[in-house]
Protein backbone atom coordinates (compact mmCIF):
# COMPACT_ATOMS: atom_id res chain seq x y z
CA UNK A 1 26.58 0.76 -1.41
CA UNK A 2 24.81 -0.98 1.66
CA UNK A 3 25.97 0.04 5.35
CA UNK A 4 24.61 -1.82 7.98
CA UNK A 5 23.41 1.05 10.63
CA UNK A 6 22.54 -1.37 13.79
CA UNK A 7 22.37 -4.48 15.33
CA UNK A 8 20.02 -4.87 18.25
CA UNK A 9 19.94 -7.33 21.32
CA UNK A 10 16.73 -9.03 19.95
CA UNK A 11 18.99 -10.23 16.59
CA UNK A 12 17.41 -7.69 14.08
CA UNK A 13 20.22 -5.91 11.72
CA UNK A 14 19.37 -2.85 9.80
CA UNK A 15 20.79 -2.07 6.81
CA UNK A 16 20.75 1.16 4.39
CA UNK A 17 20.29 -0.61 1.33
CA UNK A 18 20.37 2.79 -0.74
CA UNK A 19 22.50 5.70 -0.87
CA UNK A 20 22.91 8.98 -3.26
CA UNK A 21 21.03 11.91 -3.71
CA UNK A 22 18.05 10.68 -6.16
CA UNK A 23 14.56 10.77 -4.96
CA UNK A 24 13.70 7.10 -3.78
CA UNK A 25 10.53 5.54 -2.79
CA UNK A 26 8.98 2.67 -1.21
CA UNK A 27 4.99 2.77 -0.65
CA UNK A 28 2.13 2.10 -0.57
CA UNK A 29 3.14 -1.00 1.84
CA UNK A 30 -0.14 -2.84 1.73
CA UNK A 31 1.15 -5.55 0.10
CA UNK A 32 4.99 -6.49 -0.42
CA UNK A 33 6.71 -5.33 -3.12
CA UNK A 34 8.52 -9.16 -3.24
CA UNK A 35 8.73 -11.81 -5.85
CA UNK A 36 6.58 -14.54 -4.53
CA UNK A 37 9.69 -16.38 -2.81
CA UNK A 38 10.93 -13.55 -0.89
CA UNK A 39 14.03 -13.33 -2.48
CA UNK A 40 14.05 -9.42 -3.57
CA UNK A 41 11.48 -6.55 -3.78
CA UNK A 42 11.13 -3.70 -5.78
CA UNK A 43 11.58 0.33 -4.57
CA UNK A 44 11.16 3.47 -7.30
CA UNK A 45 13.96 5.94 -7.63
CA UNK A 46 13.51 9.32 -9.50
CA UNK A 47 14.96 8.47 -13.10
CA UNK A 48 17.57 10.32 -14.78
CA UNK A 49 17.02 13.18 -17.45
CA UNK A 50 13.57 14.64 -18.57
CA UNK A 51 10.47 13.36 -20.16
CA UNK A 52 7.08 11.86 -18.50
CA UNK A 53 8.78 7.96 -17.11
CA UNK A 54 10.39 9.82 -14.38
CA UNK A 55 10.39 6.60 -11.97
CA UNK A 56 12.86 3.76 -12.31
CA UNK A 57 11.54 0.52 -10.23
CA UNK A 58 14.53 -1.40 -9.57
CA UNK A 59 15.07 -4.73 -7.98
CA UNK A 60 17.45 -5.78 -4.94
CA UNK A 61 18.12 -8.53 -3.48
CA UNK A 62 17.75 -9.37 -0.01
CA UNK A 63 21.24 -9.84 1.73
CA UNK A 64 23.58 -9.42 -1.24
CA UNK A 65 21.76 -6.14 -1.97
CA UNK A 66 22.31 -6.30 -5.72
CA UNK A 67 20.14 -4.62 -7.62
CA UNK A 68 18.90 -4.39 -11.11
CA UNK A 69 16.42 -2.13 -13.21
CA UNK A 70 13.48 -3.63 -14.27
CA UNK A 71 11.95 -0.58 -15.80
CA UNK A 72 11.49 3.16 -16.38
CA UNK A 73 8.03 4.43 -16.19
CA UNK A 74 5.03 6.66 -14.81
CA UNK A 75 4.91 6.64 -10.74
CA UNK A 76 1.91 4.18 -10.73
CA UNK A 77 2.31 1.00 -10.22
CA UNK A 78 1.03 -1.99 -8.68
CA UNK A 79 1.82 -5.61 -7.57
CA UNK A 80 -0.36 -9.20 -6.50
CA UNK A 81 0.37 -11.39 -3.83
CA UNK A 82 1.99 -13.51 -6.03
CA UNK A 83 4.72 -10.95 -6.73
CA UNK A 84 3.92 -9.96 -10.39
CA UNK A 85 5.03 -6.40 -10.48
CA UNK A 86 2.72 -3.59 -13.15
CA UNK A 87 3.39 -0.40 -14.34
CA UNK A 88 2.56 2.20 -17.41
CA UNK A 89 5.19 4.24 -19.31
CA UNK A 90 4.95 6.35 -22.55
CA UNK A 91 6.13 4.67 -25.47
CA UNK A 92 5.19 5.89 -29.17
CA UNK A 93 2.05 8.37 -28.65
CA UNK A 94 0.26 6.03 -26.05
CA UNK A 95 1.06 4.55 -22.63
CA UNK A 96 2.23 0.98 -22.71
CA UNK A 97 0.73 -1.03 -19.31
CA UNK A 98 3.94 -3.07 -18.51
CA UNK A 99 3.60 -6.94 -16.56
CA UNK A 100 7.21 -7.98 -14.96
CA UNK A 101 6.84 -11.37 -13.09
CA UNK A 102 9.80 -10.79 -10.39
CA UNK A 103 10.33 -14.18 -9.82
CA UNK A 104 11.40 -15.13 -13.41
CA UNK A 105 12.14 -11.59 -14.92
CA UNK A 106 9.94 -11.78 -17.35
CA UNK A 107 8.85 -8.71 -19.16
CA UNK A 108 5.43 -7.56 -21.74
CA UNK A 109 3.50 -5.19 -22.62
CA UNK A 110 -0.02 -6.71 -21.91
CA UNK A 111 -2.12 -3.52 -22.39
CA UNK A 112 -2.05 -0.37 -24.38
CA UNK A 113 -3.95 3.19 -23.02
CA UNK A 114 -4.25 6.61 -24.74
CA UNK A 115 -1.12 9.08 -23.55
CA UNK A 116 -3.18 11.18 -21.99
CA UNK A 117 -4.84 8.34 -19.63
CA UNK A 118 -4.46 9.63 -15.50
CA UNK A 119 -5.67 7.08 -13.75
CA UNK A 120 -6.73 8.45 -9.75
CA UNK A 121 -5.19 6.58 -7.29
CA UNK A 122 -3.36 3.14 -6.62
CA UNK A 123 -3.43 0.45 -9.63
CA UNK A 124 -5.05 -2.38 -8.61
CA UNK A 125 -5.25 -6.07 -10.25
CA UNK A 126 -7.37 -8.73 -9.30
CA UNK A 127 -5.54 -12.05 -8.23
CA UNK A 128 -6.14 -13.84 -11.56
CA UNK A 129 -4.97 -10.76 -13.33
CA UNK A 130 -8.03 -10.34 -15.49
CA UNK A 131 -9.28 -6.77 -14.28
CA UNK A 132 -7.56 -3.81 -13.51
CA UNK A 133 -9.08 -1.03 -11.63
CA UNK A 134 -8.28 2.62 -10.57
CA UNK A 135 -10.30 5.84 -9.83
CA UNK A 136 -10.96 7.99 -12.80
CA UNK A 137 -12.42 12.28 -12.46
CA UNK A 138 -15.38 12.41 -14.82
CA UNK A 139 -15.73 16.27 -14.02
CA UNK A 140 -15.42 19.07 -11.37
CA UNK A 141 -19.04 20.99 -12.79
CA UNK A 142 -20.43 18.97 -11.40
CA UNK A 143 -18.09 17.27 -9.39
CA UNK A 144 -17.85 13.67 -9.81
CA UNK A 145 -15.68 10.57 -9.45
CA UNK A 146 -15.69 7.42 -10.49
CA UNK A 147 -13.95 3.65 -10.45
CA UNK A 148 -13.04 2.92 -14.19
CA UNK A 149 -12.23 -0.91 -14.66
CA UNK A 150 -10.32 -2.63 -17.35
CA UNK A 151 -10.96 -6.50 -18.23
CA UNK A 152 -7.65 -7.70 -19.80
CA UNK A 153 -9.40 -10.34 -21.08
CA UNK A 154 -11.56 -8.75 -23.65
CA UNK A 155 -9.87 -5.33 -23.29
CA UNK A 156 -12.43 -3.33 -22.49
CA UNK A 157 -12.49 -0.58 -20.21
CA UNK A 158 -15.73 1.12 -18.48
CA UNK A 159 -16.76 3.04 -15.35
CA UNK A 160 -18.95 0.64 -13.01
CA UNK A 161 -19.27 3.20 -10.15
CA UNK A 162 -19.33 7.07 -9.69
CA UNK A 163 -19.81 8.91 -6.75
CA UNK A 164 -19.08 12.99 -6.41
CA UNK A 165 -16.84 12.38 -2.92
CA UNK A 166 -14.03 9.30 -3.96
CA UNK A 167 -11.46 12.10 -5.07
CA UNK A 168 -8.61 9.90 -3.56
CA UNK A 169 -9.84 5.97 -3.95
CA UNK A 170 -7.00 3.97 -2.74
CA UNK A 171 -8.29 1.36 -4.56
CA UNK A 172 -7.50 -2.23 -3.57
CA UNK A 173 -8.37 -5.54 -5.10
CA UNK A 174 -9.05 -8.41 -2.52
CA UNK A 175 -6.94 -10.80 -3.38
CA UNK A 176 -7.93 -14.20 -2.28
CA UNK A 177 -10.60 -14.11 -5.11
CA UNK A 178 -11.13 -11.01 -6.63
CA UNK A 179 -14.69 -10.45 -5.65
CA UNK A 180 -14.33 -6.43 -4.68
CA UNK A 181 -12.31 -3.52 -4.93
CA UNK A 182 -11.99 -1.50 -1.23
CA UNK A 183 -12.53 2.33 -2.04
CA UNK A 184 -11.81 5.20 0.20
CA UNK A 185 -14.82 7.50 0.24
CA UNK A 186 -13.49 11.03 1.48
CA UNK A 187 -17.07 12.28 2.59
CA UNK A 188 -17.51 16.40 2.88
CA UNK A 189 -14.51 16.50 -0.16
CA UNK A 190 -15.00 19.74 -1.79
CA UNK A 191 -13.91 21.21 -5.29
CA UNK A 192 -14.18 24.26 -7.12
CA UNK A 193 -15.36 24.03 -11.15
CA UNK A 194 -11.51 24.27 -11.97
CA UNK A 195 -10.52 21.18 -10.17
CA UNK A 196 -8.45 22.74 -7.39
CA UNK A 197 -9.77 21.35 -4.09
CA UNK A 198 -10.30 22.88 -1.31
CA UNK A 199 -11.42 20.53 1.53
CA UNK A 200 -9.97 16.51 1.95
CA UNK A 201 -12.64 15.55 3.73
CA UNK A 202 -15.54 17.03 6.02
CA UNK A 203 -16.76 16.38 9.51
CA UNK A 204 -17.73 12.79 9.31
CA UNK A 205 -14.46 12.15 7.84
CA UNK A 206 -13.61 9.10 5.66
CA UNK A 207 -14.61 5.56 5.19
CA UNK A 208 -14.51 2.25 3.38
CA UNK A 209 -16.89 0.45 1.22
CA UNK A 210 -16.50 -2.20 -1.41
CA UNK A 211 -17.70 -2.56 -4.87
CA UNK A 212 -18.41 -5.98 -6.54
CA UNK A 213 -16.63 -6.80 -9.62
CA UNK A 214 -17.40 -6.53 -11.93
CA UNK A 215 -20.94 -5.50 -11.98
CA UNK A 216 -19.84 -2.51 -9.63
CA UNK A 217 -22.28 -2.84 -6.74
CA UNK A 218 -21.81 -1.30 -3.29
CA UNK A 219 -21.19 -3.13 -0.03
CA UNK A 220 -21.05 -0.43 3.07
CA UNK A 221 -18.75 -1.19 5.52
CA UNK A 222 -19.40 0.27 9.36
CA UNK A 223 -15.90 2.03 9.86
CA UNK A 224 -15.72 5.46 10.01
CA UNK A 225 -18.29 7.76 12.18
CA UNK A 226 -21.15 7.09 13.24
CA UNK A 227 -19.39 3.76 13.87
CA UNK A 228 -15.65 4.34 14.50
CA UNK A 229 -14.03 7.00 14.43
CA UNK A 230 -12.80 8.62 11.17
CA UNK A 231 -10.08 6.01 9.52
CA UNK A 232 -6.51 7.34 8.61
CA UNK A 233 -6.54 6.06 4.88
CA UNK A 234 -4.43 3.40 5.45
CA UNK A 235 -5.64 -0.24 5.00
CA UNK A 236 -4.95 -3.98 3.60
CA UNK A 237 -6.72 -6.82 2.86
CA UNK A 238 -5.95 -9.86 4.94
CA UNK A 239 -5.56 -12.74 2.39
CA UNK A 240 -8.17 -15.78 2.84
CA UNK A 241 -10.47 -14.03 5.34
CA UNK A 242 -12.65 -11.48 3.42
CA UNK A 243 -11.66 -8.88 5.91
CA UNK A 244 -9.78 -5.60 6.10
CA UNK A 245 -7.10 -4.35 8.66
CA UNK A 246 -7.26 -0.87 9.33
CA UNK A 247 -6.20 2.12 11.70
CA UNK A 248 -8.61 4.56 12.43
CA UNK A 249 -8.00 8.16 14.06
CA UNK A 250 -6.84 8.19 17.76
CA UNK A 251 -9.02 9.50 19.47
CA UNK A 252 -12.47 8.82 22.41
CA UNK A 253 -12.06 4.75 21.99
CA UNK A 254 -9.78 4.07 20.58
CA UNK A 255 -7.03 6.41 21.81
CA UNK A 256 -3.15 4.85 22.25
CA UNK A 257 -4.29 3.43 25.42
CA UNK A 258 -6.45 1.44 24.22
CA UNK A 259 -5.29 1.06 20.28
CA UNK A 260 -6.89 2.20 17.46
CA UNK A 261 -6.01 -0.93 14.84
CA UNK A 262 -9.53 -2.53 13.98
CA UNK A 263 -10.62 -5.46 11.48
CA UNK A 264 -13.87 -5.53 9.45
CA UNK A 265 -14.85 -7.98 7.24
CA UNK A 266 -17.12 -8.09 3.89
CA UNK A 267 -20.05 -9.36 5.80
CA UNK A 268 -19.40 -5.71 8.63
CA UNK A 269 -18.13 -7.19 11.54
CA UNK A 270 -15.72 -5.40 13.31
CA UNK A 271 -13.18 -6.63 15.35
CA UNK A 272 -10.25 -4.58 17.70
CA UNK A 273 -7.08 -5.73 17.32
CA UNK A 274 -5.51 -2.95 19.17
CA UNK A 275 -1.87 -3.02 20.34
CA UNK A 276 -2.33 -0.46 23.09
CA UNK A 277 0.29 1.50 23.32
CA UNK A 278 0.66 2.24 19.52
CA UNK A 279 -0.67 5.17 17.40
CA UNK A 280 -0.66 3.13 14.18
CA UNK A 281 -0.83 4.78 11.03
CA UNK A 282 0.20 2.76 7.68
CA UNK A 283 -1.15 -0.93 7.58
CA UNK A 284 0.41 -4.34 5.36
CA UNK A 285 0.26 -7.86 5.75
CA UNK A 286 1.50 -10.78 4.12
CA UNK A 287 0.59 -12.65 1.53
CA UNK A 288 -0.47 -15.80 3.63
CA UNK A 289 -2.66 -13.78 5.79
CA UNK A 290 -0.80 -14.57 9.17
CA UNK A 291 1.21 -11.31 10.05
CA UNK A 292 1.05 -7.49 9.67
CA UNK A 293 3.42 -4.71 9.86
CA UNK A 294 2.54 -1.16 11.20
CA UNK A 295 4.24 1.91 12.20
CA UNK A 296 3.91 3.99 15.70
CA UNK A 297 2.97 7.55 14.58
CA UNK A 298 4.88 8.93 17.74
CA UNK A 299 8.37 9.68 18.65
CA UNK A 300 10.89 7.57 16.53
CA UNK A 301 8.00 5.96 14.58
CA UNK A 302 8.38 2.04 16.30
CA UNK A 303 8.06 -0.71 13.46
CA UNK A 304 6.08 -3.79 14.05
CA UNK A 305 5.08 -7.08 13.41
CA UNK A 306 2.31 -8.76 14.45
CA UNK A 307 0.01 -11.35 14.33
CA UNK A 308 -3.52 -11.89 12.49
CA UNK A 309 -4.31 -15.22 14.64
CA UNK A 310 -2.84 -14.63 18.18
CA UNK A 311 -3.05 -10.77 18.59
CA UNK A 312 0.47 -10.66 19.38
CA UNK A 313 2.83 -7.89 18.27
CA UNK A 314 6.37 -7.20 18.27
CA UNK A 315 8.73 -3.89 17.92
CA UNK A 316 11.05 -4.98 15.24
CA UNK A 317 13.01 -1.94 14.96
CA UNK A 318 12.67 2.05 15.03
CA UNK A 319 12.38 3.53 11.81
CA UNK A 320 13.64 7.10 13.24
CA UNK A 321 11.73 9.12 10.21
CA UNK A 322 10.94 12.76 10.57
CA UNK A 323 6.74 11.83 9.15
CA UNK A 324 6.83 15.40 6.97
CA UNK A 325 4.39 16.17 4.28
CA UNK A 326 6.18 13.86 2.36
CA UNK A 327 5.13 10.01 2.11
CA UNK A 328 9.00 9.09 1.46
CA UNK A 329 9.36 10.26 4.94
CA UNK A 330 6.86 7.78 6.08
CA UNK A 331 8.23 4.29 7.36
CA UNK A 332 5.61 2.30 5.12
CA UNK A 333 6.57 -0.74 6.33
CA UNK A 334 5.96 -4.55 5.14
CA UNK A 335 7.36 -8.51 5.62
CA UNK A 336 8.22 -10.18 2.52
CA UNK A 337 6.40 -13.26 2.23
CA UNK A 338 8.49 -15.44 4.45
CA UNK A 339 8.78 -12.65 7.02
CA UNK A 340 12.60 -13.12 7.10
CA UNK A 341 12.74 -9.40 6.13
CA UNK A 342 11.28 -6.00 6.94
CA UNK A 343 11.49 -3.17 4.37
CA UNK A 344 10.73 0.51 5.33
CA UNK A 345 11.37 4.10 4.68
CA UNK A 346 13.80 6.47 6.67
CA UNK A 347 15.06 9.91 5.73
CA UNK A 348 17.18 10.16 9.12
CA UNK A 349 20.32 9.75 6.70
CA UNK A 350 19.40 13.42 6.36
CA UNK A 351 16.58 12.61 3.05
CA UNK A 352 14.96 9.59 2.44
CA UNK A 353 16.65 5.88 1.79
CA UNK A 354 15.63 2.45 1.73
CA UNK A 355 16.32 0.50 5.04
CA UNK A 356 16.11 -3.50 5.39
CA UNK A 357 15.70 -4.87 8.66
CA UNK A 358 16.78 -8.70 9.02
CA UNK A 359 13.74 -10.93 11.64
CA UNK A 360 14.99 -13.35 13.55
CA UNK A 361 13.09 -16.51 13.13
CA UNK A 362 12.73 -16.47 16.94
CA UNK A 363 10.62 -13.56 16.79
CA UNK A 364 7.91 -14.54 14.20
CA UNK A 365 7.92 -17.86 16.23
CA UNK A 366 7.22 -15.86 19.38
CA UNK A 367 4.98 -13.50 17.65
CA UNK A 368 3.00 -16.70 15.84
CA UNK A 369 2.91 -18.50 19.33
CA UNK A 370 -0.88 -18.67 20.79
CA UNK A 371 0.47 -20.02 24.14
């Protein structure tokens, strides 16, 4: 049941939206887990009893905080802008790739893969929902990676990139039209011949680049050193600008002082956006491109919003998460699409819940204003 845990002087109420002592998710935050008219989003929760579909993703609504299961699956799982929700589960020798439209409930199987199919890293589908893509491993003597893509169209499925050092791709769509996929490149990864790895990444750290879809061409992007510094892993697309928000590590420029949130488009420039005074770590934004939500990797990890036009920001709430090894205990925080609501993780309830915080429209307004 739902407990409201505080109301602060700006207007903002949080609410614990999930109790009990099952594992629950809610990340990656890039883009909102909402149906496209903000009236609910989706969070995993460990399912009950054995077998491989160990996740349920259930639906709750904002405000009533009603919720619903809309499936039982594998932990991967995906969503578009225009909140149609994906996942895989094993059904009948073979993994069934599941489409659930949030808006209108509707349910299908659009896609079938072998059972033994692990797909590396975040699903990804392009904004028309023709292609799918994810990272693949193609071997470990020698090592090698690569980004496998699937055109639900004609329902094929081939590898239109490789490269030995994308071990942990991230891989998002950009979803205005569908033109690239963003992969993390982990540069200095290392693995022995058995698969176990034993370095993330080396001394230059990791970057971003882009490959075209689908002919799988490579677009390098200047983030990262020699450029930047070394980016966190955490990044979105912001819708209708061919550009990427990201946070890079804190340190030499671009240290709390002086922020370390940065922009970069397809084309390579870069832009600061800052917010000095913030360490921020995870990155979202919202589906009409306007705002963004990031978390202060400091102290009682500050929420915020902020905005993609006037480079204003504002501290919604405090998420008060311990940030341990695990990513529940990570805020992850995003708007729905109206920006009415900001979901996020906490485990100060002693493990990790799903909070709700409500926005005043006086904030956005604020945060919105160029004045």
């Amino acid at each position: 049941m739902a407990r409201m845990v505080e109301e602060l002087d700006t207007g903002v109420v949080v609410t614990q939206v999930t109790q009990g002592d099952e594992s629950k998710e809610n990340i990656y935050c890039e883009l909102p887990w909402c149906d496209r008219n903000s009236q609910g989003f989706v969070y995993r929760q460990q399912a009950a009893g054995g077998g491989p579909n160990g996740s349920d993703y259930i639906y709750c609504r904002f405000g009533s905080w009603e919720t619903n299961l809309i499936g039982t699956g594998l932990g991967s799982c995906g969503i578009t802008f225009d909140g149609i929700f994906f996942y895989r589960r094993v059904a009948d020798g073979k993994q069934e790739f599941v489409r659930v439209d949030l808006t209108s409930g509707e349910s299908r199987v659009i896609y079938e893969f072998p059972q033994d199919f692990a797909p590396r890293g975040n699903v990804t589908i392009s904004p028309d929902e023709r292609y799918y893509a994810y990272g693949v491993v193609i071997g470990f003597d020698p090592v090698l990676f690569g980004i496998e893509l699937v055109d639900l169209k004609s329902g094929s499925r081939e590898i239109i990139h490789t490269d030995p050092e994308i071990c942990n791709p991230h891989t998002q769509f950009e979803p205005t039209h569908g033109k690239w996929v963003m992969v993390q490149h982990n540069r200095g990864s290392e693995y022995l011949p058995d698969g176990t790895r034993t370095r993330l990444t080396g001394e230059l750290g990791a970057t971003e680049y882009l490959v075209s879809i689908p002919d799988g061409q490579v677009t390098r992007l200047p983030v990262g050193k020699p450029h930047t510094t070394g980016i966190t892993g955490h990044e979105a697309w912001i819708s209708g600008k061919d550009e990427i928000l990201m946070s890079v590590v804190a340190r030499e420029d671009y240290t709390p002082d002086q922020g370390n949130l940065i922009a970069v488009t397809a084309t390579g420039q870069v832009r600061r956006v800052g917010i000095p005074g913030i360490q921020v770590n995870h990155v979202g934004t919202t589906p009409d491109g306007r705002l963004f939500t990031v978390d202060d990797w400091r102290e009682t990890s500050k929420l915020l919003m902020g905005s993609n036009a006037s480079g204003r920001s504002a501290v919604v709430c405090e998420a008060r998460t311990s940030r341990g090894k695990s990513q529940a205990t990570h805020g992850h925080p995003y708007l729905s699409p109206d920006a009415k609501w900001l979901v996020f993780n906490s485990d100060s309830p002693g493990q990790p819940q799903i909070h709700v915080a409500s926005i005043p429209a006086a904030m956005t307004k604020d945060v919105l204003s160029e004045d």
